[in-house]
Protein backbone atom coordinates (compact mmCIF):
# COMPACT_ATOMS: atom_id res chain seq x y z
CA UNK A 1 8.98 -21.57 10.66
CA UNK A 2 10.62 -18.93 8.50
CA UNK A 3 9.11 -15.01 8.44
CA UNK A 4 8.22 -15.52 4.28
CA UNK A 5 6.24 -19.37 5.58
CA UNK A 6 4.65 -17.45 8.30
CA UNK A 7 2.89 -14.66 5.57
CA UNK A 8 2.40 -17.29 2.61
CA UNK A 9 0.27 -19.51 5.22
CA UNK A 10 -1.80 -16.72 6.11
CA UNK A 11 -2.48 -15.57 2.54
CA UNK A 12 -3.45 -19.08 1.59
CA UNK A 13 -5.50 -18.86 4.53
CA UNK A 14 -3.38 -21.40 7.15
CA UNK A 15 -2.28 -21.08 10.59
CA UNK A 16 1.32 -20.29 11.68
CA UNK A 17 2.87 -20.81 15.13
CA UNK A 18 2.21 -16.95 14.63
CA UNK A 19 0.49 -14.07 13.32
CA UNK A 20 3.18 -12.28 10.75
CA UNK A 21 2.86 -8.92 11.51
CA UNK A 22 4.71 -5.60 10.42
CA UNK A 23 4.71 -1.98 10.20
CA UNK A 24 6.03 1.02 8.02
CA UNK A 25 6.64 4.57 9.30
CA UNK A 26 6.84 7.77 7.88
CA UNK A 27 9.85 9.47 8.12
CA UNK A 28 8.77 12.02 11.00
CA UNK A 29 7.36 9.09 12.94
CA UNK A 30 10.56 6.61 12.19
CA UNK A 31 12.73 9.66 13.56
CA UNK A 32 10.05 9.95 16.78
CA UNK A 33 10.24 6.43 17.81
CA UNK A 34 14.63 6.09 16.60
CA UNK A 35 15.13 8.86 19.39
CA UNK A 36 13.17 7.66 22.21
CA UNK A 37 14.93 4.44 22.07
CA UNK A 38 18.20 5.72 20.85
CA UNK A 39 18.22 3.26 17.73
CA UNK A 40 17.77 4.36 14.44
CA UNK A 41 17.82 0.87 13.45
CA UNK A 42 14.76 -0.39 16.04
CA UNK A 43 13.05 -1.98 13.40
CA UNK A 44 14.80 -4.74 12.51
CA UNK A 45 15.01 -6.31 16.06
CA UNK A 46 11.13 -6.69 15.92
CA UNK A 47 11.38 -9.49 13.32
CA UNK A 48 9.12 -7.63 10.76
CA UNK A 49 8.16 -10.21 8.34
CA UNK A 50 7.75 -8.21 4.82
CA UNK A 51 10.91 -6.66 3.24
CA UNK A 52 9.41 -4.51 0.08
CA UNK A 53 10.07 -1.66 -2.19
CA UNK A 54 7.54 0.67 -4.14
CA UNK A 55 8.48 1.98 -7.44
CA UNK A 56 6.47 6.03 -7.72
CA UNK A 57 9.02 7.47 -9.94
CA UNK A 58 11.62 8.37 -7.73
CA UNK A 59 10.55 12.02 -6.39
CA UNK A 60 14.40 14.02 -6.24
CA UNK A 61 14.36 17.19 -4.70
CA UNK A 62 14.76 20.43 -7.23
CA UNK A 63 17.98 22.58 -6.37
CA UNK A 64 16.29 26.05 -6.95
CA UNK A 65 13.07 24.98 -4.64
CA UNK A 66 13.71 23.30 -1.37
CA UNK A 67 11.08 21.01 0.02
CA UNK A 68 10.03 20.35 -3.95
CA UNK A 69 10.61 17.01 -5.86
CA UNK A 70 10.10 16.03 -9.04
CA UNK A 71 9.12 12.49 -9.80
CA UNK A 72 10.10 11.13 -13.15
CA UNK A 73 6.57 11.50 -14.85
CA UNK A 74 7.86 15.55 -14.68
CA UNK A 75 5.10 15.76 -11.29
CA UNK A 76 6.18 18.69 -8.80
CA UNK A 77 5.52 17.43 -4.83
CA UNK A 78 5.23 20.16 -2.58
CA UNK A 79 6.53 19.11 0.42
CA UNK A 80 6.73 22.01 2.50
CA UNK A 81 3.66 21.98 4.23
CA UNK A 82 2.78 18.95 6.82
CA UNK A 83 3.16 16.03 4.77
CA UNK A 84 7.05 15.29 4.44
CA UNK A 85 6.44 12.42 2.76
CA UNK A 86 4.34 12.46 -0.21
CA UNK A 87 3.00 16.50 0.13
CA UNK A 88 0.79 17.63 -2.58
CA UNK A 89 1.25 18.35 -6.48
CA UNK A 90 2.29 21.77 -7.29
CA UNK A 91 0.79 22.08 -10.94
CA UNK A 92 -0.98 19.15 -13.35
CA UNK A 93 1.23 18.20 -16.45
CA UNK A 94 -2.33 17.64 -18.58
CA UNK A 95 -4.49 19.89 -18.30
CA UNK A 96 -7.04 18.71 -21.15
CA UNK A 97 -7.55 15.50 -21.86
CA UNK A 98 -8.66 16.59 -25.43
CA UNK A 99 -5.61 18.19 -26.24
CA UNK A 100 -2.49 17.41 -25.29
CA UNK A 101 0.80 16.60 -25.78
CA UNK A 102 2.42 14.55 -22.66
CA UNK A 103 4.71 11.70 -23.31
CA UNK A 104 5.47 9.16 -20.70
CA UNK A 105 9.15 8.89 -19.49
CA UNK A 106 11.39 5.88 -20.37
CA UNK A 107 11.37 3.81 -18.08
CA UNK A 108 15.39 3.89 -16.16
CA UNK A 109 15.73 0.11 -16.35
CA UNK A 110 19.06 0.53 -14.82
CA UNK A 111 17.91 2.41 -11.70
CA UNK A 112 15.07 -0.56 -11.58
CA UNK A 113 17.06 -3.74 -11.54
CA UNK A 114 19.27 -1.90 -8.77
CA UNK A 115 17.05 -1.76 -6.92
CA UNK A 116 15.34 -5.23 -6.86
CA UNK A 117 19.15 -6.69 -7.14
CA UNK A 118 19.10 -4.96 -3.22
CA UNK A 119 16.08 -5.68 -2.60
CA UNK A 120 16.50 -9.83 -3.10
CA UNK A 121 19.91 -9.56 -1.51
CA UNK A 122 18.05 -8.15 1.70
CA UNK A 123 15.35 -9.92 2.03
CA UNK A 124 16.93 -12.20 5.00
CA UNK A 125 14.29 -14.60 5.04
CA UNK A 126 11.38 -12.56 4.89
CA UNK A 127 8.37 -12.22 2.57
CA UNK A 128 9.32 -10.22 -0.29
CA UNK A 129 7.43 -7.77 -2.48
CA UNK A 130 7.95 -5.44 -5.23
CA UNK A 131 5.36 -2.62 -5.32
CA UNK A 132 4.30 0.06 -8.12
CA UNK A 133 2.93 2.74 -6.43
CA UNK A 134 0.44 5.28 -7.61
CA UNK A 135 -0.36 2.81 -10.34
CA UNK A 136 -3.43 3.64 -12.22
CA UNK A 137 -6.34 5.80 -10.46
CA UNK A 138 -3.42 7.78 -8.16
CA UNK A 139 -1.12 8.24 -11.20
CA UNK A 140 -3.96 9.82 -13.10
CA UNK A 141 -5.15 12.50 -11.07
CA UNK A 142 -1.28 13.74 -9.88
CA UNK A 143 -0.78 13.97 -13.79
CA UNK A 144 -4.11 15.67 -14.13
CA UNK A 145 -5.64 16.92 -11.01
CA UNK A 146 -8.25 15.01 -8.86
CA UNK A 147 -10.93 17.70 -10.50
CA UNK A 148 -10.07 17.22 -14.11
CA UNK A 149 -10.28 13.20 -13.54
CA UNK A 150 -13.33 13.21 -11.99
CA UNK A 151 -15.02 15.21 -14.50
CA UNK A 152 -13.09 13.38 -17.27
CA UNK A 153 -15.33 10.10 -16.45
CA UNK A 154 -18.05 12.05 -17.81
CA UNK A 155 -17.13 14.69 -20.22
CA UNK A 156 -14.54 12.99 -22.45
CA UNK A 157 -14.61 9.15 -21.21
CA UNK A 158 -12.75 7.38 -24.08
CA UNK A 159 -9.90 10.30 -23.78
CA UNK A 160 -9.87 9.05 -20.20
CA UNK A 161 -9.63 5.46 -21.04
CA UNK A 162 -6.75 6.24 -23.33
CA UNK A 163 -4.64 7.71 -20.58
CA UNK A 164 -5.58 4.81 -18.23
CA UNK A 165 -4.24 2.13 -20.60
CA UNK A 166 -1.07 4.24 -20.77
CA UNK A 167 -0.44 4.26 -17.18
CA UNK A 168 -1.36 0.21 -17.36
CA UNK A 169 0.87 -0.55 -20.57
CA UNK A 170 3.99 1.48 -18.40
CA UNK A 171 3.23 -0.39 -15.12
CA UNK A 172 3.32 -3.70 -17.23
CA UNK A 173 6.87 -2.99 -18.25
CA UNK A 174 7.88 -2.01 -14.16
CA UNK A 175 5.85 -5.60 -13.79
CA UNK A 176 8.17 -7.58 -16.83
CA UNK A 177 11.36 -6.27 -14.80
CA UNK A 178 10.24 -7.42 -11.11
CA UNK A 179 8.85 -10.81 -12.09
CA UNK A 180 12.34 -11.75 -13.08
CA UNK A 181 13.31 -11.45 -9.54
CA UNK A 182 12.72 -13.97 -6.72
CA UNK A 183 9.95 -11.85 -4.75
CA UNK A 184 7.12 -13.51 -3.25
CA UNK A 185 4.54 -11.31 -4.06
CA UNK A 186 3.38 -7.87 -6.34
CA UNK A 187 1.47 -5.06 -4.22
CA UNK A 188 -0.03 -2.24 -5.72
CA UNK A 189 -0.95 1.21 -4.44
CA UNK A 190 -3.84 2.98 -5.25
CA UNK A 191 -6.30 4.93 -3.11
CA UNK A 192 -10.07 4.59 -3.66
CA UNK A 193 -11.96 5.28 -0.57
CA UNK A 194 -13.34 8.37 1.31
CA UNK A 195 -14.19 7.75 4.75
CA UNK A 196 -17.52 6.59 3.54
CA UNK A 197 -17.81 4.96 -0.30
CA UNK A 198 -15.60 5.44 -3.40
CA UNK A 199 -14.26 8.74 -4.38
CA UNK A 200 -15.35 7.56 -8.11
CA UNK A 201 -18.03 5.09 -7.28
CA UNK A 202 -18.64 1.47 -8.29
CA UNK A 203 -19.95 2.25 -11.88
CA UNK A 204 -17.05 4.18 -12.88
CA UNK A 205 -14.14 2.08 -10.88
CA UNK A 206 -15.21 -0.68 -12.66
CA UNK A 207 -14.95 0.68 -16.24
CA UNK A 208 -11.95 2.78 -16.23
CA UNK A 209 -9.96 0.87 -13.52
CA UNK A 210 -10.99 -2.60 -13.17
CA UNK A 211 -9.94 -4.16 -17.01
CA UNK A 212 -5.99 -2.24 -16.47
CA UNK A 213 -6.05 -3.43 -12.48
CA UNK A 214 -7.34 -7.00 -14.07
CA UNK A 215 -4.25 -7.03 -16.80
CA UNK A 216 -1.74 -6.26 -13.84
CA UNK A 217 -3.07 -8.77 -11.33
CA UNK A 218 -3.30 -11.55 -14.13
CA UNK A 219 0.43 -10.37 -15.21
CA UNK A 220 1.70 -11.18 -11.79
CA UNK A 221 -0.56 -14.07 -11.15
CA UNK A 222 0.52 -15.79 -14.34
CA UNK A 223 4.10 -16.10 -12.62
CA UNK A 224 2.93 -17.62 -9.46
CA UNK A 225 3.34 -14.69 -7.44
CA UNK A 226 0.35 -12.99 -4.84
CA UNK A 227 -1.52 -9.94 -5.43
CA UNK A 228 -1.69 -7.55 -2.67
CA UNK A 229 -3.97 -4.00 -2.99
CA UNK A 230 -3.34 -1.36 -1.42
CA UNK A 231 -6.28 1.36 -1.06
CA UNK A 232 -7.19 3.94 1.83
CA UNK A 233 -10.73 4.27 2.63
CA UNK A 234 -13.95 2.51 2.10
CA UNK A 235 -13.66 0.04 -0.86
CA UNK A 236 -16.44 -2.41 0.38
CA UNK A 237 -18.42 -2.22 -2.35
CA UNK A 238 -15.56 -3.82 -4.78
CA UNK A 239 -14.37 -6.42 -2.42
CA UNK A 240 -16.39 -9.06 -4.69
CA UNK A 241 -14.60 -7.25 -7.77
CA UNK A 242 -11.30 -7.62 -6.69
CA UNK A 243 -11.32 -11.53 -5.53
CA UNK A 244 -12.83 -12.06 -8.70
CA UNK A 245 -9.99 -10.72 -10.88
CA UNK A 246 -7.30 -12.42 -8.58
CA UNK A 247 -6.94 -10.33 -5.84
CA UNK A 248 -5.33 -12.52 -2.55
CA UNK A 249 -4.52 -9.61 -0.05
CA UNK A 250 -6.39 -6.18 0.56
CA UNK A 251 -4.07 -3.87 2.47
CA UNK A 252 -5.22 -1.33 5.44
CA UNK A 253 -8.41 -2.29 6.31
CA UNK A 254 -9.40 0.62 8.76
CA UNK A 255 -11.31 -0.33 11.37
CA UNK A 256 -13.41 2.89 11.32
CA UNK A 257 -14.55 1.75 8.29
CA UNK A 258 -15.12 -1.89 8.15
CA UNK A 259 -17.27 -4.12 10.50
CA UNK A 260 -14.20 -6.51 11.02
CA UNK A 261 -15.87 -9.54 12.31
CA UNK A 262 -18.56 -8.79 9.15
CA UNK A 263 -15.62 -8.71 6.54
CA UNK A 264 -13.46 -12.18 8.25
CA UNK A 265 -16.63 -13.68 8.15
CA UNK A 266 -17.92 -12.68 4.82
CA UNK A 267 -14.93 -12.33 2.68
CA UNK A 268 -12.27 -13.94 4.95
CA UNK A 269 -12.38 -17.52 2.86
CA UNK A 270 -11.44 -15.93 -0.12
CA UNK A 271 -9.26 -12.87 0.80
CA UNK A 272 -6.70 -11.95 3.91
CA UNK A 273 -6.33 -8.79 5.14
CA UNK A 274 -2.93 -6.53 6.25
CA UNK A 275 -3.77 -4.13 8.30
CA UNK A 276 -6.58 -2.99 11.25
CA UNK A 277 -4.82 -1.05 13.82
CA UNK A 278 -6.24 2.20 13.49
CA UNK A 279 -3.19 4.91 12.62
CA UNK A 280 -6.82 7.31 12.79
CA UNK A 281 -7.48 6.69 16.30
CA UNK A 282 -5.96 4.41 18.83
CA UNK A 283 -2.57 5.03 18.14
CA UNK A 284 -2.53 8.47 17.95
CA UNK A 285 -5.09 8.62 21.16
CA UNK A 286 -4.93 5.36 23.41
CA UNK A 287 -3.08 4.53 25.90
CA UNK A 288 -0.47 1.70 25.48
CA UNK A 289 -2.74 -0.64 27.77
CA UNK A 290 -5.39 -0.07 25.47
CA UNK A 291 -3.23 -0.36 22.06
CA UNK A 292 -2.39 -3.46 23.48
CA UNK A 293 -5.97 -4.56 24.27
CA UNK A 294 -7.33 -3.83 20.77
CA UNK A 295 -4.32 -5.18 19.18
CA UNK A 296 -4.66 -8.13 20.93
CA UNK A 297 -8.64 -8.45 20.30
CA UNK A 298 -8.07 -7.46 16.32
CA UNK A 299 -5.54 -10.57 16.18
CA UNK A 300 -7.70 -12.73 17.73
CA UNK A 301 -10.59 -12.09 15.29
CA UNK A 302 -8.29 -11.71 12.09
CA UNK A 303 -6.15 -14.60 12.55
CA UNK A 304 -8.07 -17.01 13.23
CA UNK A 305 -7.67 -19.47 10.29
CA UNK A 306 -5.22 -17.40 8.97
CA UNK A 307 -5.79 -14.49 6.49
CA UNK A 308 -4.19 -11.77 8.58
CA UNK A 309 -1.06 -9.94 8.56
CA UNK A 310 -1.72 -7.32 12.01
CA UNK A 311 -0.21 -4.10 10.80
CA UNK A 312 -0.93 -0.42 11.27
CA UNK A 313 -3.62 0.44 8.97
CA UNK A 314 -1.07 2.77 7.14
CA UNK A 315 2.48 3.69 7.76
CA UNK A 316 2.65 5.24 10.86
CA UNK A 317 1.93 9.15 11.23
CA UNK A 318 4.23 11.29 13.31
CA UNK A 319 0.82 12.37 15.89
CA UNK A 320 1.64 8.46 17.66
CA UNK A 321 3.68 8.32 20.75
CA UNK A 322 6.57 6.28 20.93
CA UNK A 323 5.03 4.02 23.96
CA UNK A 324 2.29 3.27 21.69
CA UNK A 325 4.29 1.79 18.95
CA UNK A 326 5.92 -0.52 21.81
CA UNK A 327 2.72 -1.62 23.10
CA UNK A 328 1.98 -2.37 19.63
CA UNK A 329 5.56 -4.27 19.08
CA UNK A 330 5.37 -6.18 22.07
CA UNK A 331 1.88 -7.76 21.20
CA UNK A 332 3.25 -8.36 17.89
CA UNK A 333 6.36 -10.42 19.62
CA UNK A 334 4.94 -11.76 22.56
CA UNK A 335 2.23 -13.56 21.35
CA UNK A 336 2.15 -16.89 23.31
CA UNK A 337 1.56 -14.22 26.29
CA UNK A 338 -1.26 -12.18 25.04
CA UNK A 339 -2.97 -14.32 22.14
């Protein structure tokens, strides 16, 4: 059975001979784990089984300020404090939602289809997606500050709306390019959880972001392709939501969050999960016997009757030790001894 049968039984809720499985890393952790083993390239003898890209605007780093990128949308990342990889916005391009004058970029086609042309000439067997990140609720606040949005749900709502179905109507032309490749798959990424319950709540998730999130899942749906969402933090409450409008795959699951023998058993019929191995706590803080325990026990509950992909619950933070991410790999390719 091939890597890409392995993950399209488990999303249509099948068996495998095994669990797919994968992980990403960020940079500083990718560089941890390359020099322990000496192998910059240690991730493709693990027999990951997703091969994906993200499009965010491609952040390039500004000549006269090192450690700062600007992403085509004219957003500033600040990268010089801990985060390498994402770091924070240095100023919002609107600042009133009643009065301005942004225009969204064009969209560099050209750039695009490069991208997906490597993309589908790399995919080596393996389940193949083609994200948008930051693509509605994410994209709003680094354009306009996490404050300004918040308050915008309330003080000028049908401003608000406006700039949402921008962002939708410019991820729907990102969507028209990828769905002309051969990918298996469209994932979005779009963060809205706290540790406890939606930075927004339900009321106002579901009128500003569920009709643009419902117009990009139907978009890819309507081509045959799954839906996979990606969103840090609690997003119980919307689990019914999503499946509704077509979601097939919610991505990161954290296990400090969710009851996972309460979600498989509630939600497991109708949606599979990616994720569950806690980048929060037992990687950074176990030992590798006891990465491998829990990895073994979350696998055991997820997978059964397919529905799982076991993954780190996000890409990998540089706080893990190399000899956890082993203990992790080897559970992940040694399954007829552990599971």
């Amino acid at each position: 059975m091939t890597l890409r049968e392995r993950v399209r039984n488990s999303l249509m809720h099948k068996e495998s001979d095994l669990i797919p499985y994968h992980a990403d890393f960020t940079g500083q952790e990718h560089e941890k784990v390359a020099a322990y083993l000496g192998d910059d390239t240690f991730e493709e003898h693990y027999g990951l089984h997703i091969h994906y890209i993200q499009y965010c605007g491609w952040p390039t780093e500004l000549a006269d300020r090192p450690e700062h990128f600007q992403d085509d949308f004219g957003v500033v990342w600040n990268r010089s404090g801990a985060d390498k990889d994402i770091g924070v916005v240095d100023h919002p391009q609107i600042e009133d939602l009643e009065d301005y004058d942004y225009k969204f970029p064009k969209l560099n086609e050209q750039r695009l289809r490069k991208e997906y042309e490597e993309l589908i000439a790399t995919k080596n067997g393996r389940f193949t997606i083609a994200g948008i990140g930051f693509s509605m609720f994410e994209r709003s606040w680094s354009l306009c500050g996490m404050e300004n949005i918040l308050a915008s749900m309330l003080l000028c709502p049908e401003e608000l709306e406006g700039l949402y179905d921008a962002i939708c109507e410019y991820n729907l032309k990102v969507l028209d390019i990828a769905l002309e490749y051969d990918i298996d798959g469209v994932y979005f990424g779009d963060d809205w959880g706290q540790q406890k319950g939606l930075i927004m709540g339900p009321e106002h998730w579901r009128r500003f972001l569920k009709p643009r999130i419902k117009r990009m899942y139907e978009k890819a749906k309507s081509h045959g392709k799954f839906v996979i969402q990606h969103s840090c933090g609690d997003i119980g409450e919307l689990f019914g939501d999503l499946i509704d409008i077509g979601l097939d795959c919610y991505q990161t699951v954290q296990p400090e969050i969710y009851d996972m023998e309460k979600i498989k058993r509630e939600y497991g019929k109708d949606l599979s999960f990616w994720g569950g191995i806690s980048t929060q706590r037992l990687l950074p803080y176990a030992t590798p016997e006891e990465v491998k325990q829990e990895t073994v026990r979350l696998m055991r509950l997820m997978g059964k009757d397919g529905g799982y992909i076991a993954a780190p619950t996000h890409a990998v933070p540089g706080d893990v030790p190399p000899e956890n991410i082993l203990a992790m790999l080897d559970v992940f390719t040694h399954q007829s001894d552990y599971l």
